[in-house]
C-alpha atoms as a PDB file:
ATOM      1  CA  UNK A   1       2.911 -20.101   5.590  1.00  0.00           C
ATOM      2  CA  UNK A   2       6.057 -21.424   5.230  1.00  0.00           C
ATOM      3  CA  UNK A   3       9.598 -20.484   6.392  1.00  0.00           C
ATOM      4  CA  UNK A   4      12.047 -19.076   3.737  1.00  0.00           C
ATOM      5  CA  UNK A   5      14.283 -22.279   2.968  1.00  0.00           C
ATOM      6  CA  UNK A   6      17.981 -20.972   3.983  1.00  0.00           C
ATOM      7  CA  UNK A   7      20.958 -22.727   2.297  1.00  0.00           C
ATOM      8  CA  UNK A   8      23.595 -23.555   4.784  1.00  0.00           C
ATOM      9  CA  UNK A   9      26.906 -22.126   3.548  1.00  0.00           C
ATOM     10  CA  UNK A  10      29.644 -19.405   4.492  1.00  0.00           C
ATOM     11  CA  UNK A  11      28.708 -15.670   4.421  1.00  0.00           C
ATOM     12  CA  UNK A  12      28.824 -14.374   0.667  1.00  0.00           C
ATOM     13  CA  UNK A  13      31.748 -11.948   0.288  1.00  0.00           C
ATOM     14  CA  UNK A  14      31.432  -8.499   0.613  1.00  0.00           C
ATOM     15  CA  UNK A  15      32.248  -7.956  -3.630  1.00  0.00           C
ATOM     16  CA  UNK A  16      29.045 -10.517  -4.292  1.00  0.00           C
ATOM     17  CA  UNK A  17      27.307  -8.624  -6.824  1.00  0.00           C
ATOM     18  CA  UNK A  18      23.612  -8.525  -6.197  1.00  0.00           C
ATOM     19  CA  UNK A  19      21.412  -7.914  -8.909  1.00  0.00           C
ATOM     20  CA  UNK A  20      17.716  -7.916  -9.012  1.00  0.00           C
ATOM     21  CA  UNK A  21      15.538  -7.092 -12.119  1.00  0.00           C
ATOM     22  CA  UNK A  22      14.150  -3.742 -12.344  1.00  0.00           C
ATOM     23  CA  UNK A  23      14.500  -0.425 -10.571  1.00  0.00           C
ATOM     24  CA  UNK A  24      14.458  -0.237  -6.529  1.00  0.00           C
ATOM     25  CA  UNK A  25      11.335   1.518  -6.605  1.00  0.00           C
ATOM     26  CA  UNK A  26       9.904   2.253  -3.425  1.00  0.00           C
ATOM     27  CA  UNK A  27       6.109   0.767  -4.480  1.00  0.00           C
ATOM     28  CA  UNK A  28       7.457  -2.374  -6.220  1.00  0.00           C
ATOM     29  CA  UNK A  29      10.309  -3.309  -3.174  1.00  0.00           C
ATOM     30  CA  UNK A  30       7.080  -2.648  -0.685  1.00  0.00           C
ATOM     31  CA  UNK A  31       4.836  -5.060  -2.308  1.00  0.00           C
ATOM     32  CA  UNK A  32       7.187  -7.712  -3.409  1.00  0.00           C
ATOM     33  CA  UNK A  33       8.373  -7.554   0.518  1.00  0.00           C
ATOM     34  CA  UNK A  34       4.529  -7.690   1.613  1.00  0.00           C
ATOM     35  CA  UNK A  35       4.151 -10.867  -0.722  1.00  0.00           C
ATOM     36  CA  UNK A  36       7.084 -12.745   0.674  1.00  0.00           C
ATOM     37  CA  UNK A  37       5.419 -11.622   4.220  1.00  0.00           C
ATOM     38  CA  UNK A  38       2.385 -13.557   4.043  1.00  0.00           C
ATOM     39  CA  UNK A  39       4.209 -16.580   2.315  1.00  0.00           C
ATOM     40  CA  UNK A  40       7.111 -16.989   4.568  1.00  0.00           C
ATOM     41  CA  UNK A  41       6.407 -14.731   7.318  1.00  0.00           C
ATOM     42  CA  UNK A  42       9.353 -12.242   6.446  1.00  0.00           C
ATOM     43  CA  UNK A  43       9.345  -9.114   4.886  1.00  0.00           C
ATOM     44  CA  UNK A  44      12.327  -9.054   1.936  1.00  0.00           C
ATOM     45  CA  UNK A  45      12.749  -9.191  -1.730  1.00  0.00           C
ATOM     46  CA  UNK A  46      14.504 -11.836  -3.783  1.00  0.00           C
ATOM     47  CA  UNK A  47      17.862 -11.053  -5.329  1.00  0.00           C
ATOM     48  CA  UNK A  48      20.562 -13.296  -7.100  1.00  0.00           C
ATOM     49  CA  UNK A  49      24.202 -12.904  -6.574  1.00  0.00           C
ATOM     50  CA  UNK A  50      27.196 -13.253  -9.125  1.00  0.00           C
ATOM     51  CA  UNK A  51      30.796 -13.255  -7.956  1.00  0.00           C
ATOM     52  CA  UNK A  52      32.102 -12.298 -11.465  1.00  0.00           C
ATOM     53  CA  UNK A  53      31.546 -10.597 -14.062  1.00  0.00           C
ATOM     54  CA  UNK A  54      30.521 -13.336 -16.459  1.00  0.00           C
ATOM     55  CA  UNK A  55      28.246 -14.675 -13.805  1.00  0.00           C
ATOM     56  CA  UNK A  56      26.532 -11.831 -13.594  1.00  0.00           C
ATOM     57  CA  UNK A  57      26.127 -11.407 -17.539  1.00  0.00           C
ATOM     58  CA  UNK A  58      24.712 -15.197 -17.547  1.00  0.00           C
ATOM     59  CA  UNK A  59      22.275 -13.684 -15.017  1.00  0.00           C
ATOM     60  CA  UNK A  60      21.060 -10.935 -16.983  1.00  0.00           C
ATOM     61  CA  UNK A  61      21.137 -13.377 -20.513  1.00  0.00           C
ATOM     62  CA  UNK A  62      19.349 -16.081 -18.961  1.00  0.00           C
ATOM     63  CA  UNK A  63      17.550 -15.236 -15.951  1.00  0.00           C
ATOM     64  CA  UNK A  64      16.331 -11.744 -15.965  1.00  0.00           C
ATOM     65  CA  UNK A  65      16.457 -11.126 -19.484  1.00  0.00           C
ATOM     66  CA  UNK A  66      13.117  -9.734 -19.640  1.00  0.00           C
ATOM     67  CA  UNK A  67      13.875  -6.865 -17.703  1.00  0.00           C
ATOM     68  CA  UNK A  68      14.840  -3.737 -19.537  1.00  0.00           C
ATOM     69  CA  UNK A  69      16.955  -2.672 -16.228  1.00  0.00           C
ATOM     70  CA  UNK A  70      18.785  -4.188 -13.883  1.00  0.00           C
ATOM     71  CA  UNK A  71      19.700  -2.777 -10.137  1.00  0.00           C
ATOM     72  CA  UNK A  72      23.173  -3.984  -9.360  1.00  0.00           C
ATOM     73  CA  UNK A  73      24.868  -3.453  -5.961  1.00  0.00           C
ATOM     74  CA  UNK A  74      27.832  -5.275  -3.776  1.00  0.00           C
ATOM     75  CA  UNK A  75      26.685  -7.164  -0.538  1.00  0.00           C
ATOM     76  CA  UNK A  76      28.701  -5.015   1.140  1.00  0.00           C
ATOM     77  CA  UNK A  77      26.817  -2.209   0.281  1.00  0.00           C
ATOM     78  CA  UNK A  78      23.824  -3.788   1.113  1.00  0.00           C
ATOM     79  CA  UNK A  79      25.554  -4.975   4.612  1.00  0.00           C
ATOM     80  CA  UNK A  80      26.990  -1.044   5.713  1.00  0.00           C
ATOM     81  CA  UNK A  81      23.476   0.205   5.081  1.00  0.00           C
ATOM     82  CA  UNK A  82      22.504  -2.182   7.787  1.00  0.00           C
ATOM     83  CA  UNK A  83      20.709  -4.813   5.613  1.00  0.00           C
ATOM     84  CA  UNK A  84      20.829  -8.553   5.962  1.00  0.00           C
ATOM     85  CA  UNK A  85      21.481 -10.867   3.113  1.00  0.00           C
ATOM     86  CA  UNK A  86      20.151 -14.072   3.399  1.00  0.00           C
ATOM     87  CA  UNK A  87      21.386 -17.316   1.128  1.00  0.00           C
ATOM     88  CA  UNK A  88      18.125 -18.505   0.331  1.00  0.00           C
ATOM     89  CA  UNK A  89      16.468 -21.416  -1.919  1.00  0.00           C
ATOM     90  CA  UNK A  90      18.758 -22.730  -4.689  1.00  0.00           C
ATOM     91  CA  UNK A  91      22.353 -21.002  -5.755  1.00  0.00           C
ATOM     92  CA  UNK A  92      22.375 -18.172  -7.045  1.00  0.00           C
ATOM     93  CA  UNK A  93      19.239 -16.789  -4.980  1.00  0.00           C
ATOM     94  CA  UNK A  94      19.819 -14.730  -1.987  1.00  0.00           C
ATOM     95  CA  UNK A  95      16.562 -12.574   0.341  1.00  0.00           C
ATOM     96  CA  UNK A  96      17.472  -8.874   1.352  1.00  0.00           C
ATOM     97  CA  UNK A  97      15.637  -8.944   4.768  1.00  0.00           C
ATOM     98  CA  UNK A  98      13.692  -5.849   5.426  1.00  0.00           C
ATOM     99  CA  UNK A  99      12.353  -7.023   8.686  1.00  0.00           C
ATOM    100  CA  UNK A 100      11.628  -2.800   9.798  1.00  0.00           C
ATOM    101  CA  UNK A 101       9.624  -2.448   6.541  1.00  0.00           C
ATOM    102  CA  UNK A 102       9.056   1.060   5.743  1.00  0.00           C
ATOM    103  CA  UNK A 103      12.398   2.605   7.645  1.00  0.00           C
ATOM    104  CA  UNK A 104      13.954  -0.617   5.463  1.00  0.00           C
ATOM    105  CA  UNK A 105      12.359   0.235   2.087  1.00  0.00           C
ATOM    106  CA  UNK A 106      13.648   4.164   2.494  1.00  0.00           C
ATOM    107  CA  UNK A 107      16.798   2.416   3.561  1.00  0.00           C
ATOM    108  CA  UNK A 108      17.082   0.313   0.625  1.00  0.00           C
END
């Protein structure tokens, strides 16, 4: 097990948009969360964040284009609800920490 590799930079803005491929389904945040668990001791789901529009289309274009939906929210959104987003591996990735998992899921 590894730790998750944190980038050391300023707290993303509140109007980062986070995007993640797919739905926020309940099942699939649960075991992506228990898979980052037993590799990095964390519970959390990868996300990337855009901070314009046209960042966020070259997101869906190039990264996540084989997703038929996309789940976009702000970070501040993510923050009020009482979640932590964490700047992790290379720009533009980011880890929504769930570290309470079920109340977390619901919450998310």
């Amino acid at each position: 097990m590894t730790a998750l590799r944190v980038r050391n930079e300023r707290r993303a803005p509140d109007s980062l948009m986070v995007v993640r491929g797919g739905d926020l389904s309940e099942e699939e945040i649960r075991r992506d969360a228990l898979r980052a668990h037993r590799r990095f001791g964390e519970y959390g789901i990868s996300v990337l964040g855009a901070l314009s529009e046209r960042a966020l289309d070259e997101i869906a274009r190039e990264v996540l284009v084989h997703f038929e939906v996309l789940t976009v929210l702000s970070a501040g959104v993510l923050r009020r609800s009482g979640l932590e987003l964490r700047p992790t591996f290379r720009r533009p990735h980011y880890t929504v920490l769930l570290p309470v998992l079920d109340e977390d899921v619901e919450r998310l």
